[in-house]
Protein backbone atom coordinates (compact mmCIF):
# COMPACT_ATOMS: atom_id res chain seq x y z
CA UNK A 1 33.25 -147.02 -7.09
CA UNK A 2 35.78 -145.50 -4.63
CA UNK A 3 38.66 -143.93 -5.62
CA UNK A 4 42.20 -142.91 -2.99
CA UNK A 5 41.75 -139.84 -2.32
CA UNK A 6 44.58 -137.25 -1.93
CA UNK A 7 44.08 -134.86 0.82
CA UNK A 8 45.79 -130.96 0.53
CA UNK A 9 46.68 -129.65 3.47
CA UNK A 10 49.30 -126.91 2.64
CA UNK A 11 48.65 -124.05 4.92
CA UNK A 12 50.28 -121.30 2.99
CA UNK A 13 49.16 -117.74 2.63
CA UNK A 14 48.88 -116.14 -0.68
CA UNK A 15 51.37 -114.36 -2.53
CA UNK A 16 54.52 -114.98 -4.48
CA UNK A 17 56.77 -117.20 -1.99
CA UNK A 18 53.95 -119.68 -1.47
CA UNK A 19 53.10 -120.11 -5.13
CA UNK A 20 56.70 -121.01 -5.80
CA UNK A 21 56.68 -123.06 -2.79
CA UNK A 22 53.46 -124.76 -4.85
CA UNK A 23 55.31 -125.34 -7.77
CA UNK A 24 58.23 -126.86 -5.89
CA UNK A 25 56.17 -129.27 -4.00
CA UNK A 26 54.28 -130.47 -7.13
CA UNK A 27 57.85 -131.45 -9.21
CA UNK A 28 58.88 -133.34 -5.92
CA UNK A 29 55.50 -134.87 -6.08
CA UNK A 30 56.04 -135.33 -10.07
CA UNK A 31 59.69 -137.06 -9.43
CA UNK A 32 57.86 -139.68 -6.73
CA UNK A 33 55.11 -140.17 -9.12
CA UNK A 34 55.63 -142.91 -12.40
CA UNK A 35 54.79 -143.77 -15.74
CA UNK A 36 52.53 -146.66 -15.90
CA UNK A 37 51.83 -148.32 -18.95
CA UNK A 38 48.72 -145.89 -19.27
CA UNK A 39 50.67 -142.58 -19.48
CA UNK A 40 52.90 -144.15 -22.51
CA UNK A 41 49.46 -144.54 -24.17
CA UNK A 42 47.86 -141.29 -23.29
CA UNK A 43 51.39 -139.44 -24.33
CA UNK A 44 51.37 -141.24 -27.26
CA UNK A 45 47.83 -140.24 -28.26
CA UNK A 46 47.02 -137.06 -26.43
CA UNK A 47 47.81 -133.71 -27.91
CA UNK A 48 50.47 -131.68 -25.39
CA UNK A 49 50.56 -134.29 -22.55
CA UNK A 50 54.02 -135.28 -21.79
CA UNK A 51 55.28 -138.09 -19.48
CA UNK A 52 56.49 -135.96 -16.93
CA UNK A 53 52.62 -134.41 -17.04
CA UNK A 54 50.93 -137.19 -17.01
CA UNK A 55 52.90 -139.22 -14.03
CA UNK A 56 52.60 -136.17 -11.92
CA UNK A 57 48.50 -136.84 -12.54
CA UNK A 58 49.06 -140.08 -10.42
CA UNK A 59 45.98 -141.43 -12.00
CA UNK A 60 44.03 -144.53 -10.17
CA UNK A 61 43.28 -147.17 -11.40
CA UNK A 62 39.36 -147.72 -10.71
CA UNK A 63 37.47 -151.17 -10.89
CA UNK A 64 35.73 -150.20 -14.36
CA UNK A 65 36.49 -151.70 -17.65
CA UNK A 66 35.38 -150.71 -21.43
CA UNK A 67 34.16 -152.80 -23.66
CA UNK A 68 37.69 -153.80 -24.68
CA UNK A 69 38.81 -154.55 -20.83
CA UNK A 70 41.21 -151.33 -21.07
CA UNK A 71 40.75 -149.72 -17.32
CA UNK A 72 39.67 -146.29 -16.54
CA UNK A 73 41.06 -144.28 -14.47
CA UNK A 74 40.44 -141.23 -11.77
CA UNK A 75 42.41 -139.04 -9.75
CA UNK A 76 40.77 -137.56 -6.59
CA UNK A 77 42.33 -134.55 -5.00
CA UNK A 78 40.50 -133.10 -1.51
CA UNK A 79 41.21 -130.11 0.08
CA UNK A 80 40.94 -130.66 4.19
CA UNK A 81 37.51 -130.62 5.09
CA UNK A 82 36.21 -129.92 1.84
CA UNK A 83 32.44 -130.85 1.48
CA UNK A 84 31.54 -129.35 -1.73
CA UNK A 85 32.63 -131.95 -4.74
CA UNK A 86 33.25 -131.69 -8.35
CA UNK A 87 33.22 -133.97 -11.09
CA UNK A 88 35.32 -133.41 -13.86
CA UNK A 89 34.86 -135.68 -16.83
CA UNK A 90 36.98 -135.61 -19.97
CA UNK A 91 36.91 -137.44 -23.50
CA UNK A 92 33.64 -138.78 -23.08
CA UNK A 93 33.49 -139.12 -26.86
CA UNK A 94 36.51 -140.89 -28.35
CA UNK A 95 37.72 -138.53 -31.06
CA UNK A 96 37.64 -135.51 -28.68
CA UNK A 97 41.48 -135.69 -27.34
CA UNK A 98 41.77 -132.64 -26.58
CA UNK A 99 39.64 -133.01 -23.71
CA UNK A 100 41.56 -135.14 -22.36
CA UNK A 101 44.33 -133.40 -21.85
CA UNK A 102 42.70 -130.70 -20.58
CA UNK A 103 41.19 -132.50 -18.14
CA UNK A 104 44.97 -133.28 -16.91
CA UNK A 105 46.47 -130.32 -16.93
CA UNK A 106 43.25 -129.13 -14.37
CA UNK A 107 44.65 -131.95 -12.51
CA UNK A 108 47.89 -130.36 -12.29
CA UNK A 109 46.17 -127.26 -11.21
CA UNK A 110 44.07 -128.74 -8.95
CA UNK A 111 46.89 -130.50 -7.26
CA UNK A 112 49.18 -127.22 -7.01
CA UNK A 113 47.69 -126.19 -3.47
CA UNK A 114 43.77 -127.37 -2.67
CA UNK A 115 44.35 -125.16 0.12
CA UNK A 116 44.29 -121.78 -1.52
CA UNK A 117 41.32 -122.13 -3.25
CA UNK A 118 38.32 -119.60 -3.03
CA UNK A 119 36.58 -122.76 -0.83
CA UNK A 120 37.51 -126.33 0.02
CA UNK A 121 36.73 -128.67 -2.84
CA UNK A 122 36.48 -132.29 -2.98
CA UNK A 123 37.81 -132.97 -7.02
CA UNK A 124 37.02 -136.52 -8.81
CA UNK A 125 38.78 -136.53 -12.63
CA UNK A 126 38.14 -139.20 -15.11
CA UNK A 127 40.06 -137.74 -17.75
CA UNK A 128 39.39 -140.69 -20.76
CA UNK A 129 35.88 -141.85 -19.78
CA UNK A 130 35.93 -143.63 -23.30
CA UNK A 131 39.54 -145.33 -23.44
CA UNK A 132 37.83 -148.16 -26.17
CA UNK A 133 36.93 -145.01 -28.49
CA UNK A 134 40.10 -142.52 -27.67
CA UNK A 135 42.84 -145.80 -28.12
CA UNK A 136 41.05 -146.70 -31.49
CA UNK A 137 42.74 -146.01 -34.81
CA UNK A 138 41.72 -143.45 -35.90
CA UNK A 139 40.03 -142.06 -32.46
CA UNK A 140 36.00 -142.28 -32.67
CA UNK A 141 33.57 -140.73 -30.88
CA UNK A 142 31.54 -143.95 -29.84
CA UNK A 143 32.62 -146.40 -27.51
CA UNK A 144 33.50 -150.57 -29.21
CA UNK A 145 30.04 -151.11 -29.12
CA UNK A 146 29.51 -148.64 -31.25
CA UNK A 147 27.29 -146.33 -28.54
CA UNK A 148 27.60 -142.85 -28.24
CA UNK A 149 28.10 -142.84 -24.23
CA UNK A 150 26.16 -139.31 -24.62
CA UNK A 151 23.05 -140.30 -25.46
CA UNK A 152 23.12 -143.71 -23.11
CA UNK A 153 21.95 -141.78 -19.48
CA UNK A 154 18.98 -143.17 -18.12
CA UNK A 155 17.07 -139.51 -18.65
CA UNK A 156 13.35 -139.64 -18.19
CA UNK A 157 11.22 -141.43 -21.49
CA UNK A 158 14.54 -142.58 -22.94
CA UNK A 159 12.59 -145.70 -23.91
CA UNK A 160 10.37 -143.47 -26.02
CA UNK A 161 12.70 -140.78 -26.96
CA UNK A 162 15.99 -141.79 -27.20
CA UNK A 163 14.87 -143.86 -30.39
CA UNK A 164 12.59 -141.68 -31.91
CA UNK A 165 15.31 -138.75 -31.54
CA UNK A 166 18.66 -140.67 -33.26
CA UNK A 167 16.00 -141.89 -36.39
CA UNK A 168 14.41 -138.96 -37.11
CA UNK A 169 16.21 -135.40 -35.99
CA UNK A 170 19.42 -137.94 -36.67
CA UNK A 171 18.78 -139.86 -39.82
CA UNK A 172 20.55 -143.18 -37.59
CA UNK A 173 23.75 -141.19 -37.72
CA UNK A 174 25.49 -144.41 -36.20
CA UNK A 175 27.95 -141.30 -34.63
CA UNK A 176 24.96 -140.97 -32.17
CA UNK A 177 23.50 -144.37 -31.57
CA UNK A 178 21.99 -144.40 -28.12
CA UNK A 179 22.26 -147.68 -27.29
CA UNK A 180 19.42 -150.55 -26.86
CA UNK A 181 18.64 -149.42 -23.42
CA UNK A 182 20.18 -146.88 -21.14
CA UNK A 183 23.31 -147.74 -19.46
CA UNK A 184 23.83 -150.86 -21.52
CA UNK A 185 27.71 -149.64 -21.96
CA UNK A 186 29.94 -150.49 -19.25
CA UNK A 187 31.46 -146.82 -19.24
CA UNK A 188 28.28 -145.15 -18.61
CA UNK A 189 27.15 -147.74 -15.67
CA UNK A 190 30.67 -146.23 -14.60
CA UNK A 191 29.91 -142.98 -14.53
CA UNK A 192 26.58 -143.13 -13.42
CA UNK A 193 27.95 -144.97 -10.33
CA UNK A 194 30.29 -142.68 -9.77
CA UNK A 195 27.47 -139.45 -9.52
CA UNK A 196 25.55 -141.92 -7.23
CA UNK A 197 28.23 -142.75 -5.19
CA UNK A 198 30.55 -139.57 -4.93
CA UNK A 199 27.38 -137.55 -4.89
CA UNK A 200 28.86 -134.27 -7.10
CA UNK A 201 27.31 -130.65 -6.00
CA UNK A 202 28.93 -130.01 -9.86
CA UNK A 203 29.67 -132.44 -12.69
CA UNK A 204 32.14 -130.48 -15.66
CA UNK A 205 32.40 -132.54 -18.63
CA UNK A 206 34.87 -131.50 -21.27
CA UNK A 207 34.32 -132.25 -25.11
CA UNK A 208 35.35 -130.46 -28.35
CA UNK A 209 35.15 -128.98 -31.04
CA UNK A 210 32.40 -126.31 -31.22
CA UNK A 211 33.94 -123.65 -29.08
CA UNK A 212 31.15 -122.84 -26.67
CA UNK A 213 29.87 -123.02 -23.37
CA UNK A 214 26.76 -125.19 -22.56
CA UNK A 215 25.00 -125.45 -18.95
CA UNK A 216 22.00 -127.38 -17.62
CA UNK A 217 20.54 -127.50 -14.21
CA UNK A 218 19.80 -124.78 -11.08
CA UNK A 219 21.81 -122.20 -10.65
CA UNK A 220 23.05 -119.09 -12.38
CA UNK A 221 25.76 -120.41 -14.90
CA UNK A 222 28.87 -118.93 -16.01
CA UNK A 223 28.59 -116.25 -18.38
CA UNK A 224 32.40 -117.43 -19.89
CA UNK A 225 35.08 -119.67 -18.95
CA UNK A 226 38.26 -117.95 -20.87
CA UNK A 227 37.10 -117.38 -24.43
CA UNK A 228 34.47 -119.91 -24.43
CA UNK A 229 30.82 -117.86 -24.27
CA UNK A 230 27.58 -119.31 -22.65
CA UNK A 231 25.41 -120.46 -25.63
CA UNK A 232 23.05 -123.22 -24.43
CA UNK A 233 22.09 -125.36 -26.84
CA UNK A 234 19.57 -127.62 -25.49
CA UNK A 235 19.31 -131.18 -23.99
CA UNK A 236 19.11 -134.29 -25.96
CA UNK A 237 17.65 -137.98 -24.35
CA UNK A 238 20.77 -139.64 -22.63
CA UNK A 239 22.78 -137.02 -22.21
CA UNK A 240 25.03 -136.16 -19.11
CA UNK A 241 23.64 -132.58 -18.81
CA UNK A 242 19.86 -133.94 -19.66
CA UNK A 243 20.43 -137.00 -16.86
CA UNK A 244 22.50 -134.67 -14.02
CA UNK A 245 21.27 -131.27 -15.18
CA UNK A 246 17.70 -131.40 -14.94
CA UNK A 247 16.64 -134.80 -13.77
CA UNK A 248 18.68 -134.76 -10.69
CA UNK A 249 19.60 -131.25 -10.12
CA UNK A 250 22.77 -131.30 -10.79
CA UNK A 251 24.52 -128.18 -12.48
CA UNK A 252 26.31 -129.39 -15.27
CA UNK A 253 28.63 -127.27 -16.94
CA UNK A 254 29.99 -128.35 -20.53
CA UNK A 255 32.64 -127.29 -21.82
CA UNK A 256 33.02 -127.12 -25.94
CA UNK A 257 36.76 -126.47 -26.86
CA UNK A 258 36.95 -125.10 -30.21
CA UNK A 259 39.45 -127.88 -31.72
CA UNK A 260 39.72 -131.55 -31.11
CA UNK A 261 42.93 -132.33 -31.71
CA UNK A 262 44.74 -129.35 -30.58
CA UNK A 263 45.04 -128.19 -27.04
CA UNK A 264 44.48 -123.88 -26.25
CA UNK A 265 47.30 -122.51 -25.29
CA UNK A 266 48.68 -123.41 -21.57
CA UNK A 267 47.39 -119.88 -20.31
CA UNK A 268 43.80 -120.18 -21.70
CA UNK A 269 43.73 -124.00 -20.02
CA UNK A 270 44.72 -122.12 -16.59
CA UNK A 271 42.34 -118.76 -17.28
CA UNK A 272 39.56 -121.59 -18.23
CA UNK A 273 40.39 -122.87 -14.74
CA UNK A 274 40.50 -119.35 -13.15
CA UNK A 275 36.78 -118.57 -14.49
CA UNK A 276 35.51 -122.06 -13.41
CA UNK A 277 36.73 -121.51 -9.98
CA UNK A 278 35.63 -117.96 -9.59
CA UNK A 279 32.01 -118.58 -10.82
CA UNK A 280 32.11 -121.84 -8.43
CA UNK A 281 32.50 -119.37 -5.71
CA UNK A 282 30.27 -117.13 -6.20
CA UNK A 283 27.25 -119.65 -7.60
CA UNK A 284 27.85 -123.40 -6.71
CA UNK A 285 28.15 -124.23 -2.43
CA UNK A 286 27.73 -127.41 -0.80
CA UNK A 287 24.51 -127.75 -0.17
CA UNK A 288 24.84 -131.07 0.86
CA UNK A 289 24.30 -134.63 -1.20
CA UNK A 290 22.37 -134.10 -4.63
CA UNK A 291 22.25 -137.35 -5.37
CA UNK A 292 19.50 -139.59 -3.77
């Protein structure tokens, strides 16, 4: 799936002046931008997103559809000549607003000036992966089928495992149904077409609420990202970090805010982002397509 990229090519220096100039440029940017019928649903159901927010995220519409037909949609934002690429992937699970919106405020950070960042990056957001399950009333974690989009990668033995795991270390906890076969939900075919197609050097997938740090895949990963710790808790068959973490290589960072329905506060969001792009620095470079 290809998505309209936005190119940054604001050749400021750092300091003071420039971030103001930033700033500016990203209200003028906000005030061209508009409200689509898909920001009065994501204001109305996302926790500290307003309209002004979410226009300024000048989401795209992609070609996917849920289950229900509702559209998801991406933002790319590309520094010039940026070759590494990131992947940032919010409410993959339903009930799980918050990531969400923090998946659009990085936007907003992302889009503030590509060119002052550490290293050129190539950024991909889908910020409501599961529209079917975040639009439902009340929220739920699965998508209309029912699937838990989380356990429906096509990892290695899901056949055999995926099965076997949601029965008996689940007890059928319909919460976590896998599926009948991997990538049988039109949200994950999504997703897993965009990591073959955009080809991420890092996929970052945001969920909630236990307030941790999780990792999977090569590399050395971050010790923190703000107040969330590094406490990996394993893989699971058809997950994201079990299908891109260690079956492809991948480095898959994910990120457990500590409450679902409440964002942190704006400065953790932007020290979250801080860490993220500091360890990216120092650990993740282009190293050319992942991907096969």
């Amino acid at each position: 799936m290809a998505a309209t990229a936005v190119t940054g090519k604001i050749k400021t220096s750092r300091g003071a002046g420039n971030f103001s100039k930033a700033i500016l440029a990203s209200w003028l940017l906000a005030g061209a931008a508009h409200a689509g019928p898909e920001c009065a649903d994501f204001v109305r159901q996302l926790p500290n997103v307003s309209a002004a927010q979410c226009a300024q995220a000048q989401l795209t519409p992609s070609r996917a559809r849920s289950v229900h037909g509702r559209t998801i949609y991406l933002r790319d934002i590309a520094a010039e000549g940026a070759k590494l690429r990131v992947l940032v992937i919010g409410g993959i699970h339903g009930d799980e607003l918050s990531s969400s919106s923090v998946a659009l405020h990085w936007i907003r950070l992302a889009a503030l000036d590509p060119a002052q960042m550490p290293q050129p990056v190539h950024w991909r957001f889908i910020p409501a992966a599961n529209p079917d399950g975040l639009f439902d009333k009340p929220p739920r974690r699965v998508n209309a089928s029912g699937v838990d989009l989380n356990r429906n990668f096509p990892t290695p033995n899901w056949e055999r495992d995926a099965k076997v795991y949601w029965e008996q270390r689940t007890r059928k906890d319909p919460r976590r149904y896998p599926g009948p076969r991997p990538l049988s939900e039109p949200e994950t075919r999504f997703v897993h077409e965009e990591i073959q197609s955009f080809k991420p050097n890092l996929i970052v997938s945001i969920h909630a609420p236990y307030g941790v740090l999780d990792f999977d895949g090569p590399s050395v990963p971050p010790s923190k990202l703000g107040r969330l710790y590094l406490d990996q808790v394993g893989i699971f068959p058809g997950s994201l970090g079990n299908y891109g973490g260690v079956h492809k290589g991948v480095p898959v960072v994910t990120i457990e805010l500590p409450n679902s329905m409440r964002t942190p506060l704006d400065a953790e969001t932007r020290q979250m982002w801080l860490d993220l792009l500091r360890w990216m620095s120092e650990r993740v470079m282009d190293r050319g397509p992942r991907v096969p």
